[in-house]
C-alpha atoms as a PDB file:
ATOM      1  CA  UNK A   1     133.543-144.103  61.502  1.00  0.00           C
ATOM      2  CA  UNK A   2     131.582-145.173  65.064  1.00  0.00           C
ATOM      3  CA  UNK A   3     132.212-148.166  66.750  1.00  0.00           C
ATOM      4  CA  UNK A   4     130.382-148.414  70.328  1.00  0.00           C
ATOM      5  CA  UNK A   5     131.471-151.281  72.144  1.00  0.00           C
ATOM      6  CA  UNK A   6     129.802-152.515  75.379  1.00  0.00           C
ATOM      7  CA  UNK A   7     129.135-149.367  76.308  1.00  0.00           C
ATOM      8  CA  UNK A   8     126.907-148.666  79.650  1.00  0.00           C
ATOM      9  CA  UNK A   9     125.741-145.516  80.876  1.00  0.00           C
ATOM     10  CA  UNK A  10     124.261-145.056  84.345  1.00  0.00           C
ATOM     11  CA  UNK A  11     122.517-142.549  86.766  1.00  0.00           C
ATOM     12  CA  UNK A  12     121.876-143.149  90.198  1.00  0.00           C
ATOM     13  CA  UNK A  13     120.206-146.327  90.515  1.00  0.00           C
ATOM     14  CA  UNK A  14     118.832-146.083  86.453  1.00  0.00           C
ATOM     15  CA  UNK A  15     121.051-147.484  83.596  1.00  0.00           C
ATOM     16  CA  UNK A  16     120.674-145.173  80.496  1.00  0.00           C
ATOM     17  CA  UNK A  17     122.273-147.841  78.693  1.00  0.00           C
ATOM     18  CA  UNK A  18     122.868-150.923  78.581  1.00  0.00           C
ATOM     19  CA  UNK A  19     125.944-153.174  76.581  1.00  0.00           C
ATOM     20  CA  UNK A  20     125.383-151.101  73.730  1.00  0.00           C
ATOM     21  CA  UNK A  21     127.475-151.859  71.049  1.00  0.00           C
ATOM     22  CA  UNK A  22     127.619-151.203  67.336  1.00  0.00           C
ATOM     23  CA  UNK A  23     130.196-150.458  63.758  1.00  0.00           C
ATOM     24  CA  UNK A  24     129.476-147.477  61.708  1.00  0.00           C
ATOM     25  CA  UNK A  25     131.364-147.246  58.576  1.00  0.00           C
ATOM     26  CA  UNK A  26     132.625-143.889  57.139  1.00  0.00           C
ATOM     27  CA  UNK A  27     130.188-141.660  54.906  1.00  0.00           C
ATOM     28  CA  UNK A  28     127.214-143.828  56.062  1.00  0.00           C
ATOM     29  CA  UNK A  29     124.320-141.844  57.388  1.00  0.00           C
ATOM     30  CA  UNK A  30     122.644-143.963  60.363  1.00  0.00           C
ATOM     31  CA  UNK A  31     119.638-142.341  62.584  1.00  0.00           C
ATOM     32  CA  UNK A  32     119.157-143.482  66.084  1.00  0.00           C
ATOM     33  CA  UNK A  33     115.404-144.288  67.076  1.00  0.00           C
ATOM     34  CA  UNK A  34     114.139-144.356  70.684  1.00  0.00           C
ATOM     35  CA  UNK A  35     111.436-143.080  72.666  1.00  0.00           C
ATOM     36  CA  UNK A  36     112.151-140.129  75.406  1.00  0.00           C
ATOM     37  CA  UNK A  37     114.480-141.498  78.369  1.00  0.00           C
ATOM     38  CA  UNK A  38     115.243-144.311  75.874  1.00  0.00           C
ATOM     39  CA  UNK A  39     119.064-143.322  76.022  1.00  0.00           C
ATOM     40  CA  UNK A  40     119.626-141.313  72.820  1.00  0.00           C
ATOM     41  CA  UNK A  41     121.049-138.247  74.220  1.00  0.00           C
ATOM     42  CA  UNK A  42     123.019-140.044  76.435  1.00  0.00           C
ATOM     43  CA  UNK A  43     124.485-141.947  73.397  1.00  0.00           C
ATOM     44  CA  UNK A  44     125.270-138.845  71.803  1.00  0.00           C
ATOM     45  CA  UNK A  45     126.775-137.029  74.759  1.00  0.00           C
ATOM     46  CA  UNK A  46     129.034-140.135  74.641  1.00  0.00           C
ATOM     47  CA  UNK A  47     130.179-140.133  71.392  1.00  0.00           C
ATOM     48  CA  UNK A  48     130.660-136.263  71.394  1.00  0.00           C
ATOM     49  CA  UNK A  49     133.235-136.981  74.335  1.00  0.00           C
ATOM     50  CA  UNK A  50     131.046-134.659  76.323  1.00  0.00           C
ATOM     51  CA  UNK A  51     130.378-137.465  79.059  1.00  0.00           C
ATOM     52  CA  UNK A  52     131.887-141.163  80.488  1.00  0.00           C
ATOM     53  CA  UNK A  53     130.179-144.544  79.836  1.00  0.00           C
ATOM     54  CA  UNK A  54     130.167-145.960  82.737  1.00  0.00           C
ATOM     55  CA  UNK A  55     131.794-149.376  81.151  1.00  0.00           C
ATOM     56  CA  UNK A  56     132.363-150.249  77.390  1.00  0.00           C
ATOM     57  CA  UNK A  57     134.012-147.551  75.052  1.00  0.00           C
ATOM     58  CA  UNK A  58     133.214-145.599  72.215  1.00  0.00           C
ATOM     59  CA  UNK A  59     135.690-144.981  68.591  1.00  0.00           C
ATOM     60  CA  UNK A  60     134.822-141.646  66.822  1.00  0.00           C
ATOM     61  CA  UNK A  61     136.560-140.611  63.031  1.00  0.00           C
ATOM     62  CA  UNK A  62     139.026-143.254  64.946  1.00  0.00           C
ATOM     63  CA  UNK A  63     140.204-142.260  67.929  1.00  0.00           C
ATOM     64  CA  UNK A  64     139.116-143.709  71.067  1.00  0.00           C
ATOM     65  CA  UNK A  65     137.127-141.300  73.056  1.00  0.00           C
ATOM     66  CA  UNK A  66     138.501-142.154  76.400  1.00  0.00           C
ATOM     67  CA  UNK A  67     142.109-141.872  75.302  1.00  0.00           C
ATOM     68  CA  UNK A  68     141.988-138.795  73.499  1.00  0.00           C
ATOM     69  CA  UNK A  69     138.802-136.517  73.483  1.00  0.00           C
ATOM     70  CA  UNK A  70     140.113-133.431  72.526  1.00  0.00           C
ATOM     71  CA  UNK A  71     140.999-134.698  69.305  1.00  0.00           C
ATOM     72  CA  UNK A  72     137.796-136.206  69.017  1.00  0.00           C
ATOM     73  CA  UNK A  73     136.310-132.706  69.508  1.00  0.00           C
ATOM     74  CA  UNK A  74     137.701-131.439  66.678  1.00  0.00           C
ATOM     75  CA  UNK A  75     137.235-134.296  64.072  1.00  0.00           C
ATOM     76  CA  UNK A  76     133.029-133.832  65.016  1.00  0.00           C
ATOM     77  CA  UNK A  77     130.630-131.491  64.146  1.00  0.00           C
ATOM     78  CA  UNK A  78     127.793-131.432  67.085  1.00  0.00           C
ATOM     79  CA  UNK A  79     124.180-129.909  66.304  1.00  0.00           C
ATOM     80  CA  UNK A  80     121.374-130.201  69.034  1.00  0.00           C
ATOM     81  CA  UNK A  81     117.816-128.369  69.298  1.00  0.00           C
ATOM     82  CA  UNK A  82     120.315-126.640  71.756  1.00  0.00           C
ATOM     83  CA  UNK A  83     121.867-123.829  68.900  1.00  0.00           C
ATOM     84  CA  UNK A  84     125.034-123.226  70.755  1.00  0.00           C
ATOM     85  CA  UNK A  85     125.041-120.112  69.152  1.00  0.00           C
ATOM     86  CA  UNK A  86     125.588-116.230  70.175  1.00  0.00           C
ATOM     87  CA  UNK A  87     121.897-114.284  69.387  1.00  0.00           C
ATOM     88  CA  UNK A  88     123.196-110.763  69.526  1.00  0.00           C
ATOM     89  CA  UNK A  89     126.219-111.590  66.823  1.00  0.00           C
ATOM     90  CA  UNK A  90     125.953-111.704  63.328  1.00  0.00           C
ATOM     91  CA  UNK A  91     125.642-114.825  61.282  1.00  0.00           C
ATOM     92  CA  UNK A  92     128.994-113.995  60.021  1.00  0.00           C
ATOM     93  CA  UNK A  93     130.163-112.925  63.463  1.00  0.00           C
ATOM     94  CA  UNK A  94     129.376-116.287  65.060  1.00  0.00           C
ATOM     95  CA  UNK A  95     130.663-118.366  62.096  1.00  0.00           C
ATOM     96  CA  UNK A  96     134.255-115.851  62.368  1.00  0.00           C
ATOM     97  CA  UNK A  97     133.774-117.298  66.064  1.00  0.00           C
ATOM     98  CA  UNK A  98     133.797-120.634  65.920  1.00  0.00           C
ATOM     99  CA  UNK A  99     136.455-120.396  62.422  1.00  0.00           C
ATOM    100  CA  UNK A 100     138.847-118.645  64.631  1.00  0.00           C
ATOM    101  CA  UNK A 101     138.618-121.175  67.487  1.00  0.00           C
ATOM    102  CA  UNK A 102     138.909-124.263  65.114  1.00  0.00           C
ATOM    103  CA  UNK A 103     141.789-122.323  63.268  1.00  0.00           C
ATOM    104  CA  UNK A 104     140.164-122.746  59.847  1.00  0.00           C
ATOM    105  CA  UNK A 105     141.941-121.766  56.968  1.00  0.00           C
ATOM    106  CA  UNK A 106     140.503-119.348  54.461  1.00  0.00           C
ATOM    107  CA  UNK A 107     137.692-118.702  57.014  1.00  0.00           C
ATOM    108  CA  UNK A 108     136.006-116.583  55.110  1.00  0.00           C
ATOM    109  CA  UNK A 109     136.106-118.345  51.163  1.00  0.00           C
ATOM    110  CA  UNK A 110     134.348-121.084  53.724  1.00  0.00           C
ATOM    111  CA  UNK A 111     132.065-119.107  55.327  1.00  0.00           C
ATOM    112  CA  UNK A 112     130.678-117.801  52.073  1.00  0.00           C
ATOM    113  CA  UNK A 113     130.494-121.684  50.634  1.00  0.00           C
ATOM    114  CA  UNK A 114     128.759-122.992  53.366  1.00  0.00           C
ATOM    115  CA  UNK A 115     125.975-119.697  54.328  1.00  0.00           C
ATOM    116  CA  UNK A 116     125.167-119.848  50.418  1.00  0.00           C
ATOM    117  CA  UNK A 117     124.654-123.512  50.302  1.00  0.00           C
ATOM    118  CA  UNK A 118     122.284-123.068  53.438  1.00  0.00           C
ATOM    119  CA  UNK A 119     120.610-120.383  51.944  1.00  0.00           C
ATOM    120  CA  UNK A 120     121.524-117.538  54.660  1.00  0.00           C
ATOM    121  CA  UNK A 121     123.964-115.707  52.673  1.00  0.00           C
ATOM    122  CA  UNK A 122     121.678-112.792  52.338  1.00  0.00           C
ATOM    123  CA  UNK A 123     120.518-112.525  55.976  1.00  0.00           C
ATOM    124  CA  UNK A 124     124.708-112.719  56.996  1.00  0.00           C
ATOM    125  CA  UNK A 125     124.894-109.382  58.400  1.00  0.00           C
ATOM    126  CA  UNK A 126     121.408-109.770  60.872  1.00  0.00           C
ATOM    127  CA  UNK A 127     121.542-110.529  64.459  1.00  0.00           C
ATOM    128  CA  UNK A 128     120.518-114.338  65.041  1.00  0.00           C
ATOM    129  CA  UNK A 129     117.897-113.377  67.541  1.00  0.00           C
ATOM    130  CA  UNK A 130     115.878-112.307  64.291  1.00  0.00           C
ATOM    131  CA  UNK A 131     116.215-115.157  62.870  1.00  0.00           C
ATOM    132  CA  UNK A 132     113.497-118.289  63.234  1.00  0.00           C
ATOM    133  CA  UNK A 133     113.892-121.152  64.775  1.00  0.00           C
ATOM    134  CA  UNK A 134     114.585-122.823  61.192  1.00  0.00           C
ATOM    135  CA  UNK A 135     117.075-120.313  60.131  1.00  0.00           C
ATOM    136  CA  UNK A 136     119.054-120.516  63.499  1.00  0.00           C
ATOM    137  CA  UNK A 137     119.284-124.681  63.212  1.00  0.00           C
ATOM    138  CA  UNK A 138     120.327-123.964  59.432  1.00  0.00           C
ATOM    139  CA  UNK A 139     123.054-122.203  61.253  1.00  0.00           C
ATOM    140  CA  UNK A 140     124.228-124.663  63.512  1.00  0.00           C
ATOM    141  CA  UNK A 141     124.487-127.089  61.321  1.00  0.00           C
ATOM    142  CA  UNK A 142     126.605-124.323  59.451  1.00  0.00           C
ATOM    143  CA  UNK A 143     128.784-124.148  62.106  1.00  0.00           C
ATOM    144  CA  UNK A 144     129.489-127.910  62.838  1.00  0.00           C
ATOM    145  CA  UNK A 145     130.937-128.622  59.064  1.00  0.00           C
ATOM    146  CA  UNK A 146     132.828-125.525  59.341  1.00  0.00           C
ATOM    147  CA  UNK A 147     135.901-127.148  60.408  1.00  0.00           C
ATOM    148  CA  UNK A 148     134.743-130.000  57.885  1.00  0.00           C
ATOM    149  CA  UNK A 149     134.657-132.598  60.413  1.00  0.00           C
ATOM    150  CA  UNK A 150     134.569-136.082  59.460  1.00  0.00           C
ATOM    151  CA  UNK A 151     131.679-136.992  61.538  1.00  0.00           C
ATOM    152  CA  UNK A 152     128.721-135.131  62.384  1.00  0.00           C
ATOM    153  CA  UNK A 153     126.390-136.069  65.760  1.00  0.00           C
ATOM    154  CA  UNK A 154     122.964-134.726  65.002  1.00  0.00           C
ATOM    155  CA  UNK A 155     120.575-134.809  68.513  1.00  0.00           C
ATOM    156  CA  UNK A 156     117.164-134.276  67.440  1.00  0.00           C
ATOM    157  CA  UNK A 157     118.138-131.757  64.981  1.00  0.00           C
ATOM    158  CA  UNK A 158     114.459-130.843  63.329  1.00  0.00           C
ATOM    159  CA  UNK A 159     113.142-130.104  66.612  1.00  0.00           C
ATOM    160  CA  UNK A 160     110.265-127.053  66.157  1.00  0.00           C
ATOM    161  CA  UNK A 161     111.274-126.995  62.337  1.00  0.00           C
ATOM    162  CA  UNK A 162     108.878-126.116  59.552  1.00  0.00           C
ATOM    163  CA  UNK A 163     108.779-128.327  56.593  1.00  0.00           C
ATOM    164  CA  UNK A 164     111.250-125.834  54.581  1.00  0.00           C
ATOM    165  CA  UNK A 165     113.329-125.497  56.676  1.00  0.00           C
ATOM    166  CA  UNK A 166     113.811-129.449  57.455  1.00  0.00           C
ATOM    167  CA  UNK A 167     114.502-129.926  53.855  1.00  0.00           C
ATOM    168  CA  UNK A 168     117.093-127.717  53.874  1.00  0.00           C
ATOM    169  CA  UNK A 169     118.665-129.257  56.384  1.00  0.00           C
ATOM    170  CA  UNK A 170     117.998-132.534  54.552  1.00  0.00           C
ATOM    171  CA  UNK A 171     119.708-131.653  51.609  1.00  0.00           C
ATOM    172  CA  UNK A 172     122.434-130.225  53.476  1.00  0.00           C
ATOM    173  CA  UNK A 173     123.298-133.536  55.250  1.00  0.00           C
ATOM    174  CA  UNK A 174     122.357-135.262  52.069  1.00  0.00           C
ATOM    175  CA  UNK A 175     125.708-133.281  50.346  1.00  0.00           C
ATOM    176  CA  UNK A 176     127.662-134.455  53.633  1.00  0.00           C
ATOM    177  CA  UNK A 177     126.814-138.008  53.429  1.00  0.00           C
ATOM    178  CA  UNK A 178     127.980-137.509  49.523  1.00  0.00           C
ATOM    179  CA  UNK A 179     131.791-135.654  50.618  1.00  0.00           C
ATOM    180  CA  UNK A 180     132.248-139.333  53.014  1.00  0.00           C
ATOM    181  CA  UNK A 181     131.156-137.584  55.662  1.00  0.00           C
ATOM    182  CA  UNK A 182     129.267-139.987  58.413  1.00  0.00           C
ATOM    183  CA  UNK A 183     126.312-138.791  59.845  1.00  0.00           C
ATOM    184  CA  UNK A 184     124.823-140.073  62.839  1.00  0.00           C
ATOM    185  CA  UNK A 185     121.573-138.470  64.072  1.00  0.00           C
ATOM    186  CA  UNK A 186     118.770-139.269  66.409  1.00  0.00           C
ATOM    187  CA  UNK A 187     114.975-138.086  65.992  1.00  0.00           C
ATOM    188  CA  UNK A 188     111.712-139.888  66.866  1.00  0.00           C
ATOM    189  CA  UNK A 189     110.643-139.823  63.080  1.00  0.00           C
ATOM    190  CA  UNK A 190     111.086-143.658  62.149  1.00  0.00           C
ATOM    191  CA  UNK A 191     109.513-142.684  58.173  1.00  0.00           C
ATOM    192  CA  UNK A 192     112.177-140.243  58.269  1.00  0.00           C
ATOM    193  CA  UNK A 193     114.806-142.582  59.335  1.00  0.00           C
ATOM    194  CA  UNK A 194     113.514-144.958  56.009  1.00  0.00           C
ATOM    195  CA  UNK A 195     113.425-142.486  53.816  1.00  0.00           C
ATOM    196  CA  UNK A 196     117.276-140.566  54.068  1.00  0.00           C
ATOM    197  CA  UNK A 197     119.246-143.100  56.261  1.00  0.00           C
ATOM    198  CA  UNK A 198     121.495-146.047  55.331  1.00  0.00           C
ATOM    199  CA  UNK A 199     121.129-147.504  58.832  1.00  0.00           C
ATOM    200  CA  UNK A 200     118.674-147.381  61.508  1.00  0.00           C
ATOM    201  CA  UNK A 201     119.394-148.308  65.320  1.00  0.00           C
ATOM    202  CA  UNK A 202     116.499-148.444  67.573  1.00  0.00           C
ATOM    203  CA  UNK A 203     117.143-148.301  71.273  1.00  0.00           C
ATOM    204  CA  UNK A 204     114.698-149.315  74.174  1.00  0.00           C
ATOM    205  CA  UNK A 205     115.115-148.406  77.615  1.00  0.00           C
ATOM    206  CA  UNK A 206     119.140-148.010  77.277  1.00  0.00           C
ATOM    207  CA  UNK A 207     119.455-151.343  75.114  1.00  0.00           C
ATOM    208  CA  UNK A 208     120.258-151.619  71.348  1.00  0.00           C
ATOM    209  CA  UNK A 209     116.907-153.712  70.053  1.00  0.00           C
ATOM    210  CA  UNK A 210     117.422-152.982  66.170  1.00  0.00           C
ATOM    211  CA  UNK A 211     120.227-152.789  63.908  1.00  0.00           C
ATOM    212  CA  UNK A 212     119.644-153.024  60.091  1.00  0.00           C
ATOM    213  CA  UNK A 213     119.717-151.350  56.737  1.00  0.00           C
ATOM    214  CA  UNK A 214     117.036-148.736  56.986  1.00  0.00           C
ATOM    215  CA  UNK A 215     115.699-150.169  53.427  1.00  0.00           C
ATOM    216  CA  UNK A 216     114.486-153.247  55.590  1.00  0.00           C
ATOM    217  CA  UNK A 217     112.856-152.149  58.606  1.00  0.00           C
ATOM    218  CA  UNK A 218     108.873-152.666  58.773  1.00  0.00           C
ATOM    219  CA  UNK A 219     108.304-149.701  60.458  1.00  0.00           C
ATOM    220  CA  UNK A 220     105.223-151.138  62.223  1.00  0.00           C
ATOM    221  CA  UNK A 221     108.132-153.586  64.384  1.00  0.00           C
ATOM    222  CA  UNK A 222     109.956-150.264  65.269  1.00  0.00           C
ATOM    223  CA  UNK A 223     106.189-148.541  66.512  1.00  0.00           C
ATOM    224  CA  UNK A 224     105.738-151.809  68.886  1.00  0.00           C
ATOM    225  CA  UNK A 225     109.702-151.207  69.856  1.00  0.00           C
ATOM    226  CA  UNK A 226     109.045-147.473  70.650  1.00  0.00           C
ATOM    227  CA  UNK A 227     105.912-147.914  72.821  1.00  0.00           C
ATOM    228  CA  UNK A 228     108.339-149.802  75.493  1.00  0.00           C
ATOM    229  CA  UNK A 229     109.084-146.527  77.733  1.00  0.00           C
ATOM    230  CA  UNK A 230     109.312-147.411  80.671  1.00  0.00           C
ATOM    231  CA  UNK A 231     113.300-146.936  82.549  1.00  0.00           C
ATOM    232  CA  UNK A 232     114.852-149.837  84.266  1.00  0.00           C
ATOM    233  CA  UNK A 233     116.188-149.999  87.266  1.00  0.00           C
ATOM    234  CA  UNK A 234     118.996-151.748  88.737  1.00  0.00           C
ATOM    235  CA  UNK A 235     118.325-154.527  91.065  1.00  0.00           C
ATOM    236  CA  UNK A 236     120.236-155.287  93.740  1.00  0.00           C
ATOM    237  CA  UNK A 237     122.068-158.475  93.750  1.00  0.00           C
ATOM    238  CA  UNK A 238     120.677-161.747  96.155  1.00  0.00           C
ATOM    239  CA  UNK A 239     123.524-162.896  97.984  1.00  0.00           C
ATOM    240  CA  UNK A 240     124.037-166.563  97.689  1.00  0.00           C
ATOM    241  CA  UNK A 241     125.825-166.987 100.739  1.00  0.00           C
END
């Protein structure tokens, strides 16, 4: 599960976000909408106990962030259009990587499961820096349920993807969602978010403007939502004195 509770997020004299608060329930799959600067990564960062809110706080596969991330870290699986991953290693050799520093048991029965499920078993031996940009985000997605983690944080994961390749990493997140694992991903692709998610958040300029059952958004209000870009920026208080 995700709970977000009053969280803020700011930089400088810019809020990223603003009171943002929200309850996602285990093995739900909810995608985050928002234009660029709208606060999404920062979210993310957040929840993957990679960064503070600057007020509020933030439950992950519940723990509180704050209190323990380390724990969080290894209850989450974390893919970005950032791969994270080693180019002149081995498929295998990365995944033995990350297995080792997880301290996953039977590494290598789970390996095997997860590279034939992602259909890379047979390139497991090649360097990743021959593999496209597809293949390597099929990957890292391998690598964030290979400590099967109980959430996964998905930032813009189909970034530069061909259509193959995106519906691999559909169906991949599909069988997640199906093992109660809760997925929580953002993208820009609001037919997208319709189509696979359970839940759909929208944010604009740092503040949570839509949250409801992906089934039910008209995705011509989330368009209108999305076109409202620009940042905000904190004004100093009038004294009243």
């Amino acid at each position: 599960m995700i709970i977000a509770q009053g969280v803020w997020k700011k930089f400088g004299s810019l809020y990223a976000l603003r009171d943002v608060s929200f309850d996602i329930g285990q093995g739900q799959w909810v995608t985050l909408l928002g234009a660029n600067g709208a606060g999404k990564t920062s979210l993310s960062r957040i929840l993957a106990a990679l960064s503070r809110p600057s007020a509020g706080r933030a439950c992950v596969a519940g723990l509180w962030v704050d209190e323990k991330p380390e724990q969080v870290r290894e209850k989450i699986g974390v893919v970005s259009h950032h791969t994270l991953l080693y180019e002149d290693l081995s498929a295998v050799e990365n995944l033995k990587f990350y297995a080792a520093m997880y301290r996953v048991r039977q590494a290598d029965e789970r390996i095997a499961d997860l590279l034939n499920r992602i259909g890379l078993w047979t390139r497991r031996q090649d360097p990743v820096r021959t593999f496209s940009r597809g293949m390597q985000q099929r990957l890292a997605l391998t690598r964030a349920m290979l400590h099967e983690p109980s959430v996964l944080l998905l930032d813009e994961p189909f970034t530069g993807l061909d259509v193959h390749a995106g519906r691999l990493l559909t169906h991949f997140m599909e069988q997640a969602v199906q093992q109660n694992v809760t997925v929580f991903m953002t993208t820009h692709d609001v037919q997208y978010a319709r189509d696979h998610s359970q839940r759909t958040l929208v944010l604009v300029q740092g503040r949570l403007c839509l949250n409801e059952e992906s089934h039910q958004v008209a995705a011509g209000r989330v368009l209108d939502l999305l076109r409202e870009t620009s940042p905000i920026t904190i004004v100093p208080a009038v004294s009243q004195s």
